[in-house]
PDB file of N, CA and C in Angstrom:
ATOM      1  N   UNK A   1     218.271 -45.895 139.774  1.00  0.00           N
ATOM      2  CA  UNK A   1     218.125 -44.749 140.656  1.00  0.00           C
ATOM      3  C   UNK A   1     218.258 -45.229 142.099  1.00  0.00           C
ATOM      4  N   UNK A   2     219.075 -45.147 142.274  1.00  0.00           N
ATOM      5  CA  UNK A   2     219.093 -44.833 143.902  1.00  0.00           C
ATOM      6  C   UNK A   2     218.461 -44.517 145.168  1.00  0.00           C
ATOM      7  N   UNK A   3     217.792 -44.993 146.197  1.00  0.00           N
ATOM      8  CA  UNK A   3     217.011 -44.929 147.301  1.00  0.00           C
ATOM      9  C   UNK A   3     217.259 -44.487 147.949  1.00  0.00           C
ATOM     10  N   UNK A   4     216.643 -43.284 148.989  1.00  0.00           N
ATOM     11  CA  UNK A   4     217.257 -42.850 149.806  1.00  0.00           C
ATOM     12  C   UNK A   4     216.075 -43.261 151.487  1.00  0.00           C
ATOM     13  N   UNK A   5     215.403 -43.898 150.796  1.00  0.00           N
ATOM     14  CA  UNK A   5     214.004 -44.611 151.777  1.00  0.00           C
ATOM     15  C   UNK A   5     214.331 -44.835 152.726  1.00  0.00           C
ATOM     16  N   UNK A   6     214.386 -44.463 154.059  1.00  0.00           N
ATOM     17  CA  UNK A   6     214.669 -45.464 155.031  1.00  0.00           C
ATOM     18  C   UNK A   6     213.475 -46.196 155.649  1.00  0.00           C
ATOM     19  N   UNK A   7     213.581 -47.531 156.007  1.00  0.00           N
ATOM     20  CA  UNK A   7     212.487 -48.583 156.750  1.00  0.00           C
ATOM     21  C   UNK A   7     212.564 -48.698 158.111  1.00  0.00           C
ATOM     22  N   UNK A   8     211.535 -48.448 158.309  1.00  0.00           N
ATOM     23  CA  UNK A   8     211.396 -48.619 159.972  1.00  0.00           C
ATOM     24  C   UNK A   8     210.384 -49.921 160.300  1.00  0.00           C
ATOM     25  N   UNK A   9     210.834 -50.374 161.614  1.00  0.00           N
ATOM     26  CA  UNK A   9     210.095 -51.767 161.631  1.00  0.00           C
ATOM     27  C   UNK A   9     208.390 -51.516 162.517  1.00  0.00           C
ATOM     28  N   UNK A  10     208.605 -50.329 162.865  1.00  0.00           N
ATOM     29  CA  UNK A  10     207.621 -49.435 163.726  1.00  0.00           C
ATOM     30  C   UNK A  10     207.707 -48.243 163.999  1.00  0.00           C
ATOM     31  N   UNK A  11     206.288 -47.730 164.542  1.00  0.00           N
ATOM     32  CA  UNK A  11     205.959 -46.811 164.518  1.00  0.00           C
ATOM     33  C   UNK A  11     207.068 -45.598 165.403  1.00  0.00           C
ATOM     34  N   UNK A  12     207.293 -46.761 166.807  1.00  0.00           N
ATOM     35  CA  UNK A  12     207.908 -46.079 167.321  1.00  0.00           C
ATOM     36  C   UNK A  12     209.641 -45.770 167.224  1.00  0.00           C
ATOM     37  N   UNK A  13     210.120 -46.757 166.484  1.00  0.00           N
ATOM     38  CA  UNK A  13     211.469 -46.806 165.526  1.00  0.00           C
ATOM     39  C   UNK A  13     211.093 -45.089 164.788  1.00  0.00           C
ATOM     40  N   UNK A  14     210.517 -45.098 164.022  1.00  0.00           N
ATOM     41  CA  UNK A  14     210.787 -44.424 163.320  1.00  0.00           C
ATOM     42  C   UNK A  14     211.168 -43.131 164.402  1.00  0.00           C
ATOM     43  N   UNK A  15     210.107 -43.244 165.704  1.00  0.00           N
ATOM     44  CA  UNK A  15     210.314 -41.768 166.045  1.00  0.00           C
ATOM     45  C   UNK A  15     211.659 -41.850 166.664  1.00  0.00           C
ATOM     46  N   UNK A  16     211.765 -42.597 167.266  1.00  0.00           N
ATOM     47  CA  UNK A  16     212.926 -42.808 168.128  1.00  0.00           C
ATOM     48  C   UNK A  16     214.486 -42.370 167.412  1.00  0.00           C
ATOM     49  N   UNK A  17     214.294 -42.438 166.142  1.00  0.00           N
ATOM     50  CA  UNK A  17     215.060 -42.503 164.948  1.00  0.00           C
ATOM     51  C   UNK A  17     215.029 -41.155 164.190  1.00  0.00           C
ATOM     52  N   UNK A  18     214.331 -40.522 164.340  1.00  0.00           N
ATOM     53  CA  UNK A  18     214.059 -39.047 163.941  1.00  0.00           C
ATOM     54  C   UNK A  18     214.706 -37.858 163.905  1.00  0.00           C
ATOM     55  N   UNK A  19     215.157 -36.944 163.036  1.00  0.00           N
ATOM     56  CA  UNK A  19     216.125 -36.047 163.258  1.00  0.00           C
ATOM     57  C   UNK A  19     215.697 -34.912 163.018  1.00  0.00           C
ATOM     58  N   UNK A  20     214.710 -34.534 164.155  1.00  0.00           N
ATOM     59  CA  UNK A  20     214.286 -33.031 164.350  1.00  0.00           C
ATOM     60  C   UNK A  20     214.090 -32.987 165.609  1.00  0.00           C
ATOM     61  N   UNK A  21     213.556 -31.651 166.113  1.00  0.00           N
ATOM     62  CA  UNK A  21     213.629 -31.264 167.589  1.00  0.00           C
ATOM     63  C   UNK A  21     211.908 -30.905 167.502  1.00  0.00           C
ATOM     64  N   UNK A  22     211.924 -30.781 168.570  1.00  0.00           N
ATOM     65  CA  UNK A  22     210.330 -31.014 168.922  1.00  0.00           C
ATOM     66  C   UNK A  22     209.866 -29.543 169.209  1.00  0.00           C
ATOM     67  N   UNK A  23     209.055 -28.808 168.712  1.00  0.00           N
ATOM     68  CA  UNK A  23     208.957 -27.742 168.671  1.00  0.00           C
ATOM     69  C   UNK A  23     209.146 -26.885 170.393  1.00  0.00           C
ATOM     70  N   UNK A  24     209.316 -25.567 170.364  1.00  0.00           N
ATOM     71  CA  UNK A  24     209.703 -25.068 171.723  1.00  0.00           C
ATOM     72  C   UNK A  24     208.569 -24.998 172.353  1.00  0.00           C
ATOM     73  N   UNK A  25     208.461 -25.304 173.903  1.00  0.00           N
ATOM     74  CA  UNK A  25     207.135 -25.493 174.692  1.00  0.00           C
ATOM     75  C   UNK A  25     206.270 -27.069 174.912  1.00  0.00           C
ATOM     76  N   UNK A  26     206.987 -27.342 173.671  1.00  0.00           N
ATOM     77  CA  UNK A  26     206.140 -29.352 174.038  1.00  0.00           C
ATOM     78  C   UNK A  26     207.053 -29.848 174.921  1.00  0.00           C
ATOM     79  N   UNK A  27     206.187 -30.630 175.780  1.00  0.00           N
ATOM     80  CA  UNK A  27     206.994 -31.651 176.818  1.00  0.00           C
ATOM     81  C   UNK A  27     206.548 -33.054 177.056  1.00  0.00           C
ATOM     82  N   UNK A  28     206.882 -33.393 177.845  1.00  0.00           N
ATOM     83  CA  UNK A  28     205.899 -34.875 178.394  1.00  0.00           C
ATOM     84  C   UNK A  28     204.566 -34.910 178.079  1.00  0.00           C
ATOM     85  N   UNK A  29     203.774 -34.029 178.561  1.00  0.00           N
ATOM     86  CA  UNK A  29     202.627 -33.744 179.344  1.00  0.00           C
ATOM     87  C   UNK A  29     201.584 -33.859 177.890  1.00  0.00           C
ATOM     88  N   UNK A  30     202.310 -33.166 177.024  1.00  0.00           N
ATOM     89  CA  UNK A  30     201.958 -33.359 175.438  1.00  0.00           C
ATOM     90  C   UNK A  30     202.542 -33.835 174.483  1.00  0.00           C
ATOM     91  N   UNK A  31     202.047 -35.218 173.972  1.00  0.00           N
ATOM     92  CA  UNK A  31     202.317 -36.238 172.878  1.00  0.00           C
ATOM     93  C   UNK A  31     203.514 -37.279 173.748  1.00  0.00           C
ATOM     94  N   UNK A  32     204.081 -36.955 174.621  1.00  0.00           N
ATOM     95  CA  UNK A  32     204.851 -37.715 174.963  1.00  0.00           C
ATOM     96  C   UNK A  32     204.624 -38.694 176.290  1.00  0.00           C
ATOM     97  N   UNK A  33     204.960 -39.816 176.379  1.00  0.00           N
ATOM     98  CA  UNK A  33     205.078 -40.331 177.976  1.00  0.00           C
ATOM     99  C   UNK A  33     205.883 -40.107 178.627  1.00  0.00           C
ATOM    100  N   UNK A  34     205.876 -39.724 179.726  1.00  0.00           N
ATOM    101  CA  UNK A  34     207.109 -39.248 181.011  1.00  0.00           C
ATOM    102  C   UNK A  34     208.082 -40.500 181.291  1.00  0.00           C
ATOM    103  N   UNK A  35     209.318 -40.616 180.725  1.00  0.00           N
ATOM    104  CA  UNK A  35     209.936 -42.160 181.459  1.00  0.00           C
ATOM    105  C   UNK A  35     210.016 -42.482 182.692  1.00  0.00           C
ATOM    106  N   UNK A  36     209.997 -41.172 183.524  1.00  0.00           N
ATOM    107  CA  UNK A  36     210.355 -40.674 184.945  1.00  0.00           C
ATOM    108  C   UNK A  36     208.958 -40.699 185.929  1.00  0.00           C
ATOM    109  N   UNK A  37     207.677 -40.873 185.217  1.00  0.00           N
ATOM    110  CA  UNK A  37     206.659 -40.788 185.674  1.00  0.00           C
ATOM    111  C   UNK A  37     206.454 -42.151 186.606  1.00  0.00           C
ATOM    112  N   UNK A  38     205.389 -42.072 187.075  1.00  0.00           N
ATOM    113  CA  UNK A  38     204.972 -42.541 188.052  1.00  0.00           C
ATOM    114  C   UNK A  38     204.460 -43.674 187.470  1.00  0.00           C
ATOM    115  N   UNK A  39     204.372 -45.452 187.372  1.00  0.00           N
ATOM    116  CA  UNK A  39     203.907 -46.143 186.867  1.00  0.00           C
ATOM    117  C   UNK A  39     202.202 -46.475 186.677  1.00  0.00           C
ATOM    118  N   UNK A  40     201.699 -46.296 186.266  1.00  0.00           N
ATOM    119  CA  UNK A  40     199.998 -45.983 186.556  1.00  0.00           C
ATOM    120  C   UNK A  40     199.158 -47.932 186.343  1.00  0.00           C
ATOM    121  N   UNK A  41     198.196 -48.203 186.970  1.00  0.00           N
ATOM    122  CA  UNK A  41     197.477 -49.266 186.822  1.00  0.00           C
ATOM    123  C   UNK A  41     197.218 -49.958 185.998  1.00  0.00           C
ATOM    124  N   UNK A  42     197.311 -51.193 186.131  1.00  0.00           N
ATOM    125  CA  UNK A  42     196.047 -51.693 184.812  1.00  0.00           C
ATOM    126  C   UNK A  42     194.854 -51.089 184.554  1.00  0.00           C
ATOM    127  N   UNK A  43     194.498 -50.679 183.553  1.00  0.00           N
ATOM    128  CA  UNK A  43     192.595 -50.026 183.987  1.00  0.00           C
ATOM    129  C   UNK A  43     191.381 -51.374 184.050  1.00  0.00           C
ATOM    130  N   UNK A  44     190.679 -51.053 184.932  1.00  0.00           N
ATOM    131  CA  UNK A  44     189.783 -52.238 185.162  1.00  0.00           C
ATOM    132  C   UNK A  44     189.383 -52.567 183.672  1.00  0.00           C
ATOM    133  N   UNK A  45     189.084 -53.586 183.140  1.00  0.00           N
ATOM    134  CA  UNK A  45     188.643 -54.484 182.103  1.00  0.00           C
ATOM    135  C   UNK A  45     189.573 -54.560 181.323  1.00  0.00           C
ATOM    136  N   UNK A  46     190.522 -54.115 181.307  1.00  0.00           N
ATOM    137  CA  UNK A  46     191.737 -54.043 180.109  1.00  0.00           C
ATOM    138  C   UNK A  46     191.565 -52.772 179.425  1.00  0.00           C
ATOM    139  N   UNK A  47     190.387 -51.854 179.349  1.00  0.00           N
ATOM    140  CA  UNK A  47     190.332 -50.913 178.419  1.00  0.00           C
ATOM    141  C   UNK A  47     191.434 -49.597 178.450  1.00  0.00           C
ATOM    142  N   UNK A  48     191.581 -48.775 177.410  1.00  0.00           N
ATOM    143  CA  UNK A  48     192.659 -47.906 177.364  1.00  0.00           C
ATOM    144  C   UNK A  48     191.654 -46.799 176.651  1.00  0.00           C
ATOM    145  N   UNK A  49     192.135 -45.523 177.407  1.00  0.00           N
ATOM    146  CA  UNK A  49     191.029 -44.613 177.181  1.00  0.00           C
ATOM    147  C   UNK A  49     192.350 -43.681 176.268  1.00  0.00           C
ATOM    148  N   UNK A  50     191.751 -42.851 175.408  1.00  0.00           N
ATOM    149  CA  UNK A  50     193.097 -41.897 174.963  1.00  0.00           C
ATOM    150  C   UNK A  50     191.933 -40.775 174.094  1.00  0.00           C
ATOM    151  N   UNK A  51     192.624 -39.948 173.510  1.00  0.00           N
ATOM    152  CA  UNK A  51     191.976 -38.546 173.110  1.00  0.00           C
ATOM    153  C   UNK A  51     190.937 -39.126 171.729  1.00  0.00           C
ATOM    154  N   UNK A  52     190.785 -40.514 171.198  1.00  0.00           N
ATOM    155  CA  UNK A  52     190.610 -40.547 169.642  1.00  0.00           C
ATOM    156  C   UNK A  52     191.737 -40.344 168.563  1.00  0.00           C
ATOM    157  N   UNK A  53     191.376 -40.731 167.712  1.00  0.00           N
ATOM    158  CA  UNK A  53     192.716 -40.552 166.933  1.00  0.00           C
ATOM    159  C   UNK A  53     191.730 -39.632 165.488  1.00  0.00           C
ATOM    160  N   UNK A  54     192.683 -38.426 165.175  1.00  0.00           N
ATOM    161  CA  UNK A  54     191.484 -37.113 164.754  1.00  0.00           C
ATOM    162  C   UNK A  54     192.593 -36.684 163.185  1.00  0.00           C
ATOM    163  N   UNK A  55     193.618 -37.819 162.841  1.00  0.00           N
ATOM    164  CA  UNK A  55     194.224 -37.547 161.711  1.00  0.00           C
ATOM    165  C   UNK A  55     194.467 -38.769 160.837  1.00  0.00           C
ATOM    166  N   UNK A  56     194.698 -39.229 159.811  1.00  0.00           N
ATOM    167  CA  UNK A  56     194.916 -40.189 158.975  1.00  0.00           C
ATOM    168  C   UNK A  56     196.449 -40.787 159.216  1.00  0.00           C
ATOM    169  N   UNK A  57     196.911 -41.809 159.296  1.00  0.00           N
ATOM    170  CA  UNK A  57     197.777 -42.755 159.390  1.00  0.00           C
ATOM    171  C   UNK A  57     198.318 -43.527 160.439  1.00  0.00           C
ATOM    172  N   UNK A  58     198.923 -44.061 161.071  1.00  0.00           N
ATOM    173  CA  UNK A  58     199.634 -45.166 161.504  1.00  0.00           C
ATOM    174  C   UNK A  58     199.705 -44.912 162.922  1.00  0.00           C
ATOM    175  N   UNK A  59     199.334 -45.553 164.027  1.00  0.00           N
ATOM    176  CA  UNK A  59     199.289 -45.571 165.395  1.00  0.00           C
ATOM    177  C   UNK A  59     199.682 -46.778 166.032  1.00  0.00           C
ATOM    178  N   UNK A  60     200.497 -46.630 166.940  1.00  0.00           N
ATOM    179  CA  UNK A  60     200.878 -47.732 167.969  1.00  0.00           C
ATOM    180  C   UNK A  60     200.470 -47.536 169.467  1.00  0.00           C
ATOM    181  N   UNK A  61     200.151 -48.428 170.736  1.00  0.00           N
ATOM    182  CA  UNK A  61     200.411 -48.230 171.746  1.00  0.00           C
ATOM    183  C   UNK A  61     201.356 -49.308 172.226  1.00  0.00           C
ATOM    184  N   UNK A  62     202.300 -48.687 173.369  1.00  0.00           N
ATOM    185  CA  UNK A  62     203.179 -49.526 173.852  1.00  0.00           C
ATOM    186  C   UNK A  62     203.168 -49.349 175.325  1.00  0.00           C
ATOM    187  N   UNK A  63     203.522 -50.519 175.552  1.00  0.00           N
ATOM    188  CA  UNK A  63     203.695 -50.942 177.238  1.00  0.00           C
ATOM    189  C   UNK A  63     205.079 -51.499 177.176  1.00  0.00           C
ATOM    190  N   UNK A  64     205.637 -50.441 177.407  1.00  0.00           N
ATOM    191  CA  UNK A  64     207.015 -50.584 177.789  1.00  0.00           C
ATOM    192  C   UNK A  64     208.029 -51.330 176.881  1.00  0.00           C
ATOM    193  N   UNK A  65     208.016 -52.663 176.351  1.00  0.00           N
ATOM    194  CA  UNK A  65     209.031 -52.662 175.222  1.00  0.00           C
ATOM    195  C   UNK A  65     207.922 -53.590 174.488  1.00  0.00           C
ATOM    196  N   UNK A  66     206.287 -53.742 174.560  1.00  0.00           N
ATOM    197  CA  UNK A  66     205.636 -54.996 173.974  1.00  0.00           C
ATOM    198  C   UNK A  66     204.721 -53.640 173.293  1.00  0.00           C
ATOM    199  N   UNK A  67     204.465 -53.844 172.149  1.00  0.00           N
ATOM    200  CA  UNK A  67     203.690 -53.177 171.292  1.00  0.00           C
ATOM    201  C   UNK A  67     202.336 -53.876 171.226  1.00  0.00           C
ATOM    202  N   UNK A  68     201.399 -53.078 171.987  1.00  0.00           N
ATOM    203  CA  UNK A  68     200.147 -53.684 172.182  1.00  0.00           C
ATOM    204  C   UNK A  68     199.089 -53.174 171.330  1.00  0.00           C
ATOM    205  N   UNK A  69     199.069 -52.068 170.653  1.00  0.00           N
ATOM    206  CA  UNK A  69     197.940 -51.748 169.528  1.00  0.00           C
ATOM    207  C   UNK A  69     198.386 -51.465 168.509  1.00  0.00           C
ATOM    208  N   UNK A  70     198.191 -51.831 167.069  1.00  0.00           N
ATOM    209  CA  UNK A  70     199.013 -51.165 166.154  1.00  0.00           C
ATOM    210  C   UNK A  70     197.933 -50.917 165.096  1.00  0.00           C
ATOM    211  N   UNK A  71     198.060 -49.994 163.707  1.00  0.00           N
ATOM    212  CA  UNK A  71     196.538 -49.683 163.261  1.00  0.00           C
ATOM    213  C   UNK A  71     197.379 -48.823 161.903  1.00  0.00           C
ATOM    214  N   UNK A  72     197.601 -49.292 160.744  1.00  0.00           N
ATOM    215  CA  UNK A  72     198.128 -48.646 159.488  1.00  0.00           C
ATOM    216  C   UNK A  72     196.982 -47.022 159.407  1.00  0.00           C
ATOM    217  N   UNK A  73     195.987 -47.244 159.543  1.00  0.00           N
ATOM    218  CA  UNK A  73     195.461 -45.781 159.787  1.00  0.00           C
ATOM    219  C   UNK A  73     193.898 -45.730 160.685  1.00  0.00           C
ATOM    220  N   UNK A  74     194.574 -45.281 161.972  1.00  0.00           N
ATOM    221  CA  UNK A  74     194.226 -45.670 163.186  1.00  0.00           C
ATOM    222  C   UNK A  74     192.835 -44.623 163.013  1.00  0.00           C
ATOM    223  N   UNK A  75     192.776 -43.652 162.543  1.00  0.00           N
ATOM    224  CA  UNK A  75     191.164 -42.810 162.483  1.00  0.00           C
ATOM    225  C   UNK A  75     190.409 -43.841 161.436  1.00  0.00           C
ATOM    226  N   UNK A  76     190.671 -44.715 160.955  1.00  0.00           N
ATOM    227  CA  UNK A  76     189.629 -45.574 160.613  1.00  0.00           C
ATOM    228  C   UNK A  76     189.201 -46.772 161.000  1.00  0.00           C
ATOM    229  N   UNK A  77     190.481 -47.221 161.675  1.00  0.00           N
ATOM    230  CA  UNK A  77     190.082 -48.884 161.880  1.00  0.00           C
ATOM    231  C   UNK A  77     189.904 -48.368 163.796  1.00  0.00           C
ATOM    232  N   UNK A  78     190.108 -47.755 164.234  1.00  0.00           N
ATOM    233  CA  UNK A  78     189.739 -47.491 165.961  1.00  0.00           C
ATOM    234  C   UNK A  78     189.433 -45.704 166.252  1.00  0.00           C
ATOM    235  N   UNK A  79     188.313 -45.872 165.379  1.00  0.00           N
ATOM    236  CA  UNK A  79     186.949 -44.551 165.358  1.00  0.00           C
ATOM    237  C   UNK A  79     186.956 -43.561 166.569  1.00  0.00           C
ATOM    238  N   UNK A  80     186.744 -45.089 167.407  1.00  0.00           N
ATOM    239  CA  UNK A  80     186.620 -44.629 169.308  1.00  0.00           C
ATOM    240  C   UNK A  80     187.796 -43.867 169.613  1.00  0.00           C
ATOM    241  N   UNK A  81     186.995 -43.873 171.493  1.00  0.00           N
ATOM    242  CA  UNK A  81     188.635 -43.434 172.278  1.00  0.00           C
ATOM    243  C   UNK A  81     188.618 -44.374 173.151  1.00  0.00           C
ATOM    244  N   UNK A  82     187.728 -45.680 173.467  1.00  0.00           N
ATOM    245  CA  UNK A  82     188.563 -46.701 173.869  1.00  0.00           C
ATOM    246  C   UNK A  82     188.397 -47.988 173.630  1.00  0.00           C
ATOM    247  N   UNK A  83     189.179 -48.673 173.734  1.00  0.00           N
ATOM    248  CA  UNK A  83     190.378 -49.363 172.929  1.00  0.00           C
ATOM    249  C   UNK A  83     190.590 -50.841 174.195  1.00  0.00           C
ATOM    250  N   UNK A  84     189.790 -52.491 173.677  1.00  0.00           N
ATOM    251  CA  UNK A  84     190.489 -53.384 174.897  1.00  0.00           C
ATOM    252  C   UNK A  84     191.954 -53.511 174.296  1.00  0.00           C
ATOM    253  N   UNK A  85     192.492 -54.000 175.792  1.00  0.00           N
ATOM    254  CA  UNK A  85     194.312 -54.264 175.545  1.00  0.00           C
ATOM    255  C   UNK A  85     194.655 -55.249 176.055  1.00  0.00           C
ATOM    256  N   UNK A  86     195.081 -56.634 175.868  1.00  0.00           N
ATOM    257  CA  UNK A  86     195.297 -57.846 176.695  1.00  0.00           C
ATOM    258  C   UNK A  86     196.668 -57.682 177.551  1.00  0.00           C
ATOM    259  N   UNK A  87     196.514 -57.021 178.283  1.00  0.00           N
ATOM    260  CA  UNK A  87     197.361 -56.154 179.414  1.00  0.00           C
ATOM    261  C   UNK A  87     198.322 -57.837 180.252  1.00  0.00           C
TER     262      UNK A  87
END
């Protein structure tokens, strides 16, 4: 039988790789980062603050092309909403 599986090497591959449109009304501002945005700080101590993660499976954070958090199912193994990052 034949596979039609495709493998992604990450989280963000896969999206990047994705062949749907993003529903009408989402933008940057929601789920997405602005490329065009304004570059923002280190946060003092390294920490990274974000909403919690409030669904079951697979989370990444990235800084630009270095994948700095990764978590097969991120509402269990990072509970919190923040998160150190060796920035």
């Amino acid at each position: 039988m034949a596979s039609r599986q495709r493998i992604q090497e990450t989280l963000r591959d896969f999206m990047d790789k994705a062949k749907y449109t993003v529903i009408e009304g989402a933008d940057y501002f929601c789920g997405w980062a602005d490329p065009k945005g304004t570059p923002q700080p280190i946060p003092a101590g390294g920490v990274m603050r974000s909403t919690g993660y409030t669904h079951d499976g697979p989370c990444e954070v990235w800084l630009d092309e270095v994948r700095v958090l990764e978590g097969g199912n991120c509402h269990e193994s990072l509970p919190g909403k923040d998160y150190t990052i060796d920035y």
